[in-house]
PDB file of N, CA and C in Angstrom:
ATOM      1  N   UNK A   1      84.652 163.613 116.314  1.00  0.00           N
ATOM      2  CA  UNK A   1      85.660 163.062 117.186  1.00  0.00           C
ATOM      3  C   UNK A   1      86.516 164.217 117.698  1.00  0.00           C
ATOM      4  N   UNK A   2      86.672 164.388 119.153  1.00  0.00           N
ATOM      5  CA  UNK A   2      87.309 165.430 119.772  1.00  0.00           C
ATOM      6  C   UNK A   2      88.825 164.831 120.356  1.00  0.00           C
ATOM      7  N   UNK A   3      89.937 165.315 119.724  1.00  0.00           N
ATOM      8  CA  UNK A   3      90.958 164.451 120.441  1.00  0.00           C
ATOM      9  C   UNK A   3      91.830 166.143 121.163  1.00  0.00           C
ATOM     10  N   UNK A   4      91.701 166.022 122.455  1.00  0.00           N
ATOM     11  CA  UNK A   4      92.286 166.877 123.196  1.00  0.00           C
ATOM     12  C   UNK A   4      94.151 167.198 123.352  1.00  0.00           C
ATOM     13  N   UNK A   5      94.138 168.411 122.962  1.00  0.00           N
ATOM     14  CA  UNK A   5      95.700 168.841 122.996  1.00  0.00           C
ATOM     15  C   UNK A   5      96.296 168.449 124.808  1.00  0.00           C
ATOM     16  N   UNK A   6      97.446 168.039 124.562  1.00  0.00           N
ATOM     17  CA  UNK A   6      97.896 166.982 125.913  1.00  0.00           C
ATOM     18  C   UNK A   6      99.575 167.656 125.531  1.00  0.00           C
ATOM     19  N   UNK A   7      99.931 168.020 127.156  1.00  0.00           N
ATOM     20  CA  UNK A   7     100.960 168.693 126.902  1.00  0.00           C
ATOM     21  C   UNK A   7     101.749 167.581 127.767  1.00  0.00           C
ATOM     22  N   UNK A   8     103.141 167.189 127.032  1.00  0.00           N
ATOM     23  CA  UNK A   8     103.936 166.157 127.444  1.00  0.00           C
ATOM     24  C   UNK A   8     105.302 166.226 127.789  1.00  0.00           C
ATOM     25  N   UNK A   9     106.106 165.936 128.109  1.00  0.00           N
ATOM     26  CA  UNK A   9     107.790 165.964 128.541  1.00  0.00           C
ATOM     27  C   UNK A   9     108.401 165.473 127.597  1.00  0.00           C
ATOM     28  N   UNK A  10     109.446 165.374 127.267  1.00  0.00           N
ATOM     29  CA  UNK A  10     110.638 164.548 126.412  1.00  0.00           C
ATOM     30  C   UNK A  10     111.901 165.116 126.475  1.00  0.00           C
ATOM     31  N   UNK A  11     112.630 164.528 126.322  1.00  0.00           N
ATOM     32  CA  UNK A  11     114.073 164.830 126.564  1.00  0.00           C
ATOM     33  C   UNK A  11     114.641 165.049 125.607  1.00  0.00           C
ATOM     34  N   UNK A  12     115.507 166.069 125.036  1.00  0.00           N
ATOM     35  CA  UNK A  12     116.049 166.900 123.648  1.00  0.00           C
ATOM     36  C   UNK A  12     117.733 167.125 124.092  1.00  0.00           C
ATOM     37  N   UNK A  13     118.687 166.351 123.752  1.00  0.00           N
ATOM     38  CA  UNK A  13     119.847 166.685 123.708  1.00  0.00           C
ATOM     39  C   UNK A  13     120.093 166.669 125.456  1.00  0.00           C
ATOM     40  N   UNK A  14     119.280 165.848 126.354  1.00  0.00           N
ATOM     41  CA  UNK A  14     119.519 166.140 127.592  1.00  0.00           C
ATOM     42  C   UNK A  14     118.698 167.246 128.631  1.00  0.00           C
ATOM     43  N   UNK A  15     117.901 167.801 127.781  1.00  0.00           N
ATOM     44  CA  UNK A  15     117.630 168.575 128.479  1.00  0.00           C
ATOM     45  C   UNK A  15     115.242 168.471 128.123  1.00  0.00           C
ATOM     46  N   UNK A  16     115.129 168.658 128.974  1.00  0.00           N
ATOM     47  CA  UNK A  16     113.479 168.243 129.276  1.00  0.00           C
ATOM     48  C   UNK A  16     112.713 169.641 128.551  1.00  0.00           C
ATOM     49  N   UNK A  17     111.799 169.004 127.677  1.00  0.00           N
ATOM     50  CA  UNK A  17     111.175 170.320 127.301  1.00  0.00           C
ATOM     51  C   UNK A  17     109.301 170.036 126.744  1.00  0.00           C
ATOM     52  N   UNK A  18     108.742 170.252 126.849  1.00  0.00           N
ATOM     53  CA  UNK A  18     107.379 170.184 126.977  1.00  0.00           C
ATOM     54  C   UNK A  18     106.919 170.416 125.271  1.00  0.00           C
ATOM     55  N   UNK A  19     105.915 169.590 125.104  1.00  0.00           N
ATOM     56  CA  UNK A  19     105.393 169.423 123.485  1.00  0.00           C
ATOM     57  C   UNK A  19     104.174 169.171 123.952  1.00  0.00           C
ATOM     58  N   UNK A  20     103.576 170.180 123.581  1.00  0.00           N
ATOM     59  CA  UNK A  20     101.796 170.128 122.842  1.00  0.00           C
ATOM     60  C   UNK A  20     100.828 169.544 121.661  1.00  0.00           C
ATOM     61  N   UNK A  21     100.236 168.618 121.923  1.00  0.00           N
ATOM     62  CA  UNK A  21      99.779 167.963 120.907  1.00  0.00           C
ATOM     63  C   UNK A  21      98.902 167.157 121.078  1.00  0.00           C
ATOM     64  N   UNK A  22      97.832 167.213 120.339  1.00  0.00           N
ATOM     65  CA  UNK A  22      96.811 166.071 120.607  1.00  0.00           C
ATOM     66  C   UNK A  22      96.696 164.733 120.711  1.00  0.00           C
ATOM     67  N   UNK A  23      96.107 164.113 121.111  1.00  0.00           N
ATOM     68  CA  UNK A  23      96.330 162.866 121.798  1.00  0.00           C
ATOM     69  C   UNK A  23      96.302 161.504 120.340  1.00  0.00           C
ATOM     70  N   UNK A  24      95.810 161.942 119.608  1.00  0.00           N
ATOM     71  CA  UNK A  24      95.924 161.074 117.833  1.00  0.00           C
ATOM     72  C   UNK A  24      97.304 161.299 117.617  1.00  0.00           C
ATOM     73  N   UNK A  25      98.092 162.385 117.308  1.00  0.00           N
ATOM     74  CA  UNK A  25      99.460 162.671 117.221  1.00  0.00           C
ATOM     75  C   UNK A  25     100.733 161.691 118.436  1.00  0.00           C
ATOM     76  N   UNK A  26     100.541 161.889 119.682  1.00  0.00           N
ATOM     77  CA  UNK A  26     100.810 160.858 120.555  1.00  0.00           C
ATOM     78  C   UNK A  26     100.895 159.750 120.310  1.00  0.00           C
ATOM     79  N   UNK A  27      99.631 158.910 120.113  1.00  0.00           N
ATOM     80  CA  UNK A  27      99.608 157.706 119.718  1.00  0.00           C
ATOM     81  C   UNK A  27     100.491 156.947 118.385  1.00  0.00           C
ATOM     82  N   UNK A  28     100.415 158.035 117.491  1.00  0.00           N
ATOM     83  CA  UNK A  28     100.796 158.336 115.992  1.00  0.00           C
ATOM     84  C   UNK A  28     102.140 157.733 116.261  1.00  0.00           C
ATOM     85  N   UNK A  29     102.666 158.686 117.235  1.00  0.00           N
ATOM     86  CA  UNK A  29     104.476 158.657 117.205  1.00  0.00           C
ATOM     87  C   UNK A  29     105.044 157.893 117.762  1.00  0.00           C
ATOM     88  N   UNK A  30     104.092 157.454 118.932  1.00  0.00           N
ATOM     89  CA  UNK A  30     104.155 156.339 119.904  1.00  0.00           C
ATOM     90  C   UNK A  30     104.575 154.756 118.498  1.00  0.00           C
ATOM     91  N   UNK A  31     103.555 155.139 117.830  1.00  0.00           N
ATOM     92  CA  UNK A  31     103.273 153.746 116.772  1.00  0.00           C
ATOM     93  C   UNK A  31     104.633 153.852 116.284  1.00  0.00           C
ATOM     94  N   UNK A  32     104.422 155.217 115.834  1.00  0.00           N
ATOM     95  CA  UNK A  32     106.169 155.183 114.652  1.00  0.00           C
ATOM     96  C   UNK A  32     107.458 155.012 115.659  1.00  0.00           C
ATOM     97  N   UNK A  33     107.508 155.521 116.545  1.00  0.00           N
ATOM     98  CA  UNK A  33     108.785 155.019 117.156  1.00  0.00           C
ATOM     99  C   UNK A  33     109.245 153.608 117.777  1.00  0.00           C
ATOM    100  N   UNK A  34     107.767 152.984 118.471  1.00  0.00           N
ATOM    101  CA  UNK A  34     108.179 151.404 118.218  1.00  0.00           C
ATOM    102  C   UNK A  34     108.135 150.689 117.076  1.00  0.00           C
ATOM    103  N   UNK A  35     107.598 150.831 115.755  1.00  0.00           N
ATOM    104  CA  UNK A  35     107.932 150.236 114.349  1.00  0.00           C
ATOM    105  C   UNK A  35     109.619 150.657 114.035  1.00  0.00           C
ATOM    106  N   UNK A  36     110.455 151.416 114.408  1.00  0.00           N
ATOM    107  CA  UNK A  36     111.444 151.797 114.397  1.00  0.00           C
ATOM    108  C   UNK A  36     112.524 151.214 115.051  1.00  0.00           C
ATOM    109  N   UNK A  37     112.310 151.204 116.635  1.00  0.00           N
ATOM    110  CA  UNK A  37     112.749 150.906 117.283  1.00  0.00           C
ATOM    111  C   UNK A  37     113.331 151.900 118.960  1.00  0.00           C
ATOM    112  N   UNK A  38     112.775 152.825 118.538  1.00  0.00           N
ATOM    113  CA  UNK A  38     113.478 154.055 118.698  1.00  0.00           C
ATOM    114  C   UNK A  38     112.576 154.474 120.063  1.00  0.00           C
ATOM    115  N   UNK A  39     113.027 155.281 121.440  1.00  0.00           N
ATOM    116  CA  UNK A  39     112.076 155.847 122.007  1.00  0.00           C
ATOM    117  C   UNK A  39     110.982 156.918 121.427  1.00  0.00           C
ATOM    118  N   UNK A  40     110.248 157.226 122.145  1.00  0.00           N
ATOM    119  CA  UNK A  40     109.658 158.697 121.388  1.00  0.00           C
ATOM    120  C   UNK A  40     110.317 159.833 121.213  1.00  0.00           C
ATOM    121  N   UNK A  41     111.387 160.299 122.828  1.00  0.00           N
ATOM    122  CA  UNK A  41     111.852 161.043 122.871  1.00  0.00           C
ATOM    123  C   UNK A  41     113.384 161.126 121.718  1.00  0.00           C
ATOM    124  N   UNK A  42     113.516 159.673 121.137  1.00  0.00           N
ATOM    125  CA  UNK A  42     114.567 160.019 119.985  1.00  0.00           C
ATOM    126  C   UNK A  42     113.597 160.466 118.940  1.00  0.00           C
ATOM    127  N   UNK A  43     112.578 159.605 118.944  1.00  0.00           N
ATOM    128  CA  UNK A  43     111.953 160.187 117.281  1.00  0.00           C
ATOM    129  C   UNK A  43     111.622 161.754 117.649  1.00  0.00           C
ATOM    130  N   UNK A  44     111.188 162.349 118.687  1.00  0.00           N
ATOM    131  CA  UNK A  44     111.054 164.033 118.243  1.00  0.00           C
ATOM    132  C   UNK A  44     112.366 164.353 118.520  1.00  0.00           C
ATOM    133  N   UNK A  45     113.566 164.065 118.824  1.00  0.00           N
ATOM    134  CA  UNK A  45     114.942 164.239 118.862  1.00  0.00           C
ATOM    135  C   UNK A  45     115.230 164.833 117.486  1.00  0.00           C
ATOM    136  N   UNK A  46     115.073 163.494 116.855  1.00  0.00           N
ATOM    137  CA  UNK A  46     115.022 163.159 115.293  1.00  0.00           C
ATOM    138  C   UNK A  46     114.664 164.607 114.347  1.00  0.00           C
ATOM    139  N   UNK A  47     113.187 164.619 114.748  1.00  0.00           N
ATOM    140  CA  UNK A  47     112.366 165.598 114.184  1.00  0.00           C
ATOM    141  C   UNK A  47     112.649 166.804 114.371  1.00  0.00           C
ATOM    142  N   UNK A  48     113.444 166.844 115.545  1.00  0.00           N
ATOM    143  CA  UNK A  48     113.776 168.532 116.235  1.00  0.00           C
ATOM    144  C   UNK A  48     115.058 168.965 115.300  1.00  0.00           C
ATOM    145  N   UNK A  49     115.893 168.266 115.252  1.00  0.00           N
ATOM    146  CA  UNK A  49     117.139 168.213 114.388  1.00  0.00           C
ATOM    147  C   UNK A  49     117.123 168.157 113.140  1.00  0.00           C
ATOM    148  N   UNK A  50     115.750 168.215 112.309  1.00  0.00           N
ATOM    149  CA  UNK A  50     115.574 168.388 111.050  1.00  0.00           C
ATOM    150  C   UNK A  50     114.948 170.021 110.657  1.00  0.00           C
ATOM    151  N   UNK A  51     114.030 169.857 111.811  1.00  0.00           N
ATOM    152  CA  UNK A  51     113.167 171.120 111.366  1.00  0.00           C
ATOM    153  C   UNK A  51     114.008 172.234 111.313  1.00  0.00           C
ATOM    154  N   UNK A  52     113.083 172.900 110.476  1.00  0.00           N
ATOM    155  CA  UNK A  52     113.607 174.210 109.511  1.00  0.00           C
ATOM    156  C   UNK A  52     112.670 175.537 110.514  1.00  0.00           C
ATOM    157  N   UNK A  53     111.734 175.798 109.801  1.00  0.00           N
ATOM    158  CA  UNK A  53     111.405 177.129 110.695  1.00  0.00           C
ATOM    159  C   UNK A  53     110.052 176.945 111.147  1.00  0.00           C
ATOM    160  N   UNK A  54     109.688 176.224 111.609  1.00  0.00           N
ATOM    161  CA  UNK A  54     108.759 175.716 112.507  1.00  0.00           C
ATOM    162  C   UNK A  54     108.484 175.109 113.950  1.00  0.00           C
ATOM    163  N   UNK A  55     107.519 175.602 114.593  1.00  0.00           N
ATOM    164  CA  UNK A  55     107.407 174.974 116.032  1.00  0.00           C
ATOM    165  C   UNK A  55     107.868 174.014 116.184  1.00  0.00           C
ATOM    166  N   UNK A  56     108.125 173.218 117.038  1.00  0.00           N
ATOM    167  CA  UNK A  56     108.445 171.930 117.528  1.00  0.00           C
ATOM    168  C   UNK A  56     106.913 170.847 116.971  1.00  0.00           C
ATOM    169  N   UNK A  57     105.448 171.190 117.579  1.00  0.00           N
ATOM    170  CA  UNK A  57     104.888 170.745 117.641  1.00  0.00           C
ATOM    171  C   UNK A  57     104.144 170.673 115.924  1.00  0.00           C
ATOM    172  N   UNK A  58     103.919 171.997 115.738  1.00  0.00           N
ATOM    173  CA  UNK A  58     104.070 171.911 114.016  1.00  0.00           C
ATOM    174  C   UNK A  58     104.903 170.991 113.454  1.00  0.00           C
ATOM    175  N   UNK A  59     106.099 170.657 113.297  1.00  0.00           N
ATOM    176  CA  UNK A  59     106.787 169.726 113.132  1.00  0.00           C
ATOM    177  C   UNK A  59     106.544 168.495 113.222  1.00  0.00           C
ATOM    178  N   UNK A  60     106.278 168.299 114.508  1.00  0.00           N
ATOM    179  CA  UNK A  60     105.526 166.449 115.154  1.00  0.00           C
ATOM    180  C   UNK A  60     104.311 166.466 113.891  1.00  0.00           C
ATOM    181  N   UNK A  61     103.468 167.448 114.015  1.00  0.00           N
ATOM    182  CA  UNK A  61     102.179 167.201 113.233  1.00  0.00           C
ATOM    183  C   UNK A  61     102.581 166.924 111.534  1.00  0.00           C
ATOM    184  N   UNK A  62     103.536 167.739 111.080  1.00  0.00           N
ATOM    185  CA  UNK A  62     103.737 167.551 109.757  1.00  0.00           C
ATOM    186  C   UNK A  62     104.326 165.989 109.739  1.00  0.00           C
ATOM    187  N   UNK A  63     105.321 165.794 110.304  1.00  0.00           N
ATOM    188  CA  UNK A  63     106.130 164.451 110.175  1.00  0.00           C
ATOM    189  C   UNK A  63     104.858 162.956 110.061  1.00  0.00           C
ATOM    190  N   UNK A  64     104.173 163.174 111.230  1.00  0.00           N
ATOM    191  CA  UNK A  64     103.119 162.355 111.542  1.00  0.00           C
ATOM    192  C   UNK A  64     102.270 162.359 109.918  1.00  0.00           C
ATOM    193  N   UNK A  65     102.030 163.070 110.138  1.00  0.00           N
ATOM    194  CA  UNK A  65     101.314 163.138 108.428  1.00  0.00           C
ATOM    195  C   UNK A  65     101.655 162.386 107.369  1.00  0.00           C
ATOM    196  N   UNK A  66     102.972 163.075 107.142  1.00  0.00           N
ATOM    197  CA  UNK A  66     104.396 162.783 106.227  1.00  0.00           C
ATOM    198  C   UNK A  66     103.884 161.076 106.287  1.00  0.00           C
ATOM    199  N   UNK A  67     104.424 160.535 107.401  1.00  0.00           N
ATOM    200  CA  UNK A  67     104.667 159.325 107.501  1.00  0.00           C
ATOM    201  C   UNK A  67     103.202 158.436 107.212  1.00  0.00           C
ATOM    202  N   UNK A  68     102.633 158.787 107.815  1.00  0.00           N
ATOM    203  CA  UNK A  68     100.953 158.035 107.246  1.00  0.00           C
ATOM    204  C   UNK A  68     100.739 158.036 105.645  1.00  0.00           C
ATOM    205  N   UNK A  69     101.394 159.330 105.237  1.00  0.00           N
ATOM    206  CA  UNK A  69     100.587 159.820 103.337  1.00  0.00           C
ATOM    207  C   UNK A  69     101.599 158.628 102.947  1.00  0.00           C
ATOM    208  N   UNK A  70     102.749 158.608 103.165  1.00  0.00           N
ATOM    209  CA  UNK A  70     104.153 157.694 101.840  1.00  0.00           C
ATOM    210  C   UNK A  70     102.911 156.876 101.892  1.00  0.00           C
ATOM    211  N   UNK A  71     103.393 156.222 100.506  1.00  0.00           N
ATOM    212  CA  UNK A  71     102.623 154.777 100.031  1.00  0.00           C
ATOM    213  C   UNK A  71     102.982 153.777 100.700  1.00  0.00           C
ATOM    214  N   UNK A  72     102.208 152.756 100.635  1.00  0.00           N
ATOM    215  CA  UNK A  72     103.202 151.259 101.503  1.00  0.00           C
ATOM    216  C   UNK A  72     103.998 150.781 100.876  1.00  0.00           C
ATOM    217  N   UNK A  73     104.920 150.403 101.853  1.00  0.00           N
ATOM    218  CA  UNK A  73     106.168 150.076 101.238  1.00  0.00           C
ATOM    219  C   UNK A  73     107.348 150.809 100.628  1.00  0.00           C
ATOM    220  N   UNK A  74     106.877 152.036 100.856  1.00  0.00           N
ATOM    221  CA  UNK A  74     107.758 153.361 100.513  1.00  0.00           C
ATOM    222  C   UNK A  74     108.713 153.441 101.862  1.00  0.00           C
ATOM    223  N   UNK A  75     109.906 153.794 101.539  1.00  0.00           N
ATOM    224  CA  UNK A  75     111.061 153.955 102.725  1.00  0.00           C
ATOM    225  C   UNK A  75     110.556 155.107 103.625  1.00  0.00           C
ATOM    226  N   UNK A  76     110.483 154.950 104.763  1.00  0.00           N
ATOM    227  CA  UNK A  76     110.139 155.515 105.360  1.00  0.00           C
ATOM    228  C   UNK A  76     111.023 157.174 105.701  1.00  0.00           C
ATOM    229  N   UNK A  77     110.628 158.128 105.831  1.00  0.00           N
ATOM    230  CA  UNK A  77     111.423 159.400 105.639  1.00  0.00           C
ATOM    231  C   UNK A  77     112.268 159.855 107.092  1.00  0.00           C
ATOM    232  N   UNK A  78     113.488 159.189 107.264  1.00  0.00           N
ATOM    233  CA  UNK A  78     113.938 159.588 108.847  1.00  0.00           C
ATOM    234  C   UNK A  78     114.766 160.740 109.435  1.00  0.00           C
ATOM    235  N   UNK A  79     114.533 161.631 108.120  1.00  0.00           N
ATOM    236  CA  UNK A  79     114.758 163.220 108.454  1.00  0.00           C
ATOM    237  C   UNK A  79     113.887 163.793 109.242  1.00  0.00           C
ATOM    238  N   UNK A  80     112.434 163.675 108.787  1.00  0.00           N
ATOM    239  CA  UNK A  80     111.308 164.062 109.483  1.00  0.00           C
ATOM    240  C   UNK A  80     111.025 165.710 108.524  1.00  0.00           C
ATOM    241  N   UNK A  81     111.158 165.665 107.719  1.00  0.00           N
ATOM    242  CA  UNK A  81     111.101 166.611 106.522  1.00  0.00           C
ATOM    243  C   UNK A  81     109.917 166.253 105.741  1.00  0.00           C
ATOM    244  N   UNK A  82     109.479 167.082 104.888  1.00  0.00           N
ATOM    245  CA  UNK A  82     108.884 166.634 103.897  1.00  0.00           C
ATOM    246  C   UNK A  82     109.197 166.651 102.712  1.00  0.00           C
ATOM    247  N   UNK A  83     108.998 164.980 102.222  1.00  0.00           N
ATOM    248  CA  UNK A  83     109.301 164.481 101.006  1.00  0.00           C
ATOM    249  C   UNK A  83     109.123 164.882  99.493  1.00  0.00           C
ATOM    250  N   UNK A  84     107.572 165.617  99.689  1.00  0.00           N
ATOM    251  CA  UNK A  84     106.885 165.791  98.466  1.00  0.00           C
ATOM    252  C   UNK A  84     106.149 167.161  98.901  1.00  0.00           C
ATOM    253  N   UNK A  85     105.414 167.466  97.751  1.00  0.00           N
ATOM    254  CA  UNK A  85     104.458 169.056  97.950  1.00  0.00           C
ATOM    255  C   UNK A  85     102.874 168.018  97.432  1.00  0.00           C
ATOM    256  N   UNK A  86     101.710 168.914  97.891  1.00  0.00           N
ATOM    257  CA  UNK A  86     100.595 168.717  97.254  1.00  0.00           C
ATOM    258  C   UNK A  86     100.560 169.523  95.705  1.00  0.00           C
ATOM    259  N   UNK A  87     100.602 169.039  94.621  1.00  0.00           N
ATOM    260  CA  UNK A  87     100.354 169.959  93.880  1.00  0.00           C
ATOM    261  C   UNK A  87      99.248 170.158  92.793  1.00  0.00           C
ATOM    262  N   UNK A  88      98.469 169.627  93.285  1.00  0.00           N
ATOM    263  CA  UNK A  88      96.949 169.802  92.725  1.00  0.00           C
ATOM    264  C   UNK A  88      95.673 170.050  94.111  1.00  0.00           C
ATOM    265  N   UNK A  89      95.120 170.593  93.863  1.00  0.00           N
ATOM    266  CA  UNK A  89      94.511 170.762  94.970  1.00  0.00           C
ATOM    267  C   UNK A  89      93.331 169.897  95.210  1.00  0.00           C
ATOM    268  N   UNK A  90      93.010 169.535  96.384  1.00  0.00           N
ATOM    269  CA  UNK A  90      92.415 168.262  97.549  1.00  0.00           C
ATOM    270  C   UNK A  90      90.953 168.618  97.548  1.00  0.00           C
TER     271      UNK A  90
END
């Protein structure tokens, strides 16, 4: 399965700035921000205002992750951080 990097607009504090990311990730956030309530451009708002020393788009990808791994029914994480470490290896 080939899902193509798709470069997109969103609005950050007012001001328009372009995010790279494949089109599974898109959809991803698309999902999480209407289960929320939230536009997209708040949820990477969200995400932009958490991250530490990472890309923007690195960021989207970790969060997206983040949010799929919690268990069900686990509170959902609206820092956009990560919760936990892997610590056995996969």
């Amino acid at each position: 399965m080939k899902s193509a990097v798709v470069k997109r607009s969103v609005v950050l504090s007012g001001h328009r700035t372009s995010v790279s990311l494949e089109d599974t990730f898109w959809l991803a956030l698309r999902e999480i921000a209407r289960n929320r309530g939230v536009s997209v451009s708040g949820l990477v708002g969200q995400v932009d205002g958490s991250r530490e020393h990472v890309n923007l788009s690195s960021a989207l990808r970790l969060y997206v992750f983040e949010q799929f791994r919690r268990p069900v029914g686990a509170a959902p994480n609206p820092t956009g951080t990560a919760t936990s470490r892997v610590s056995e290896p996969v």
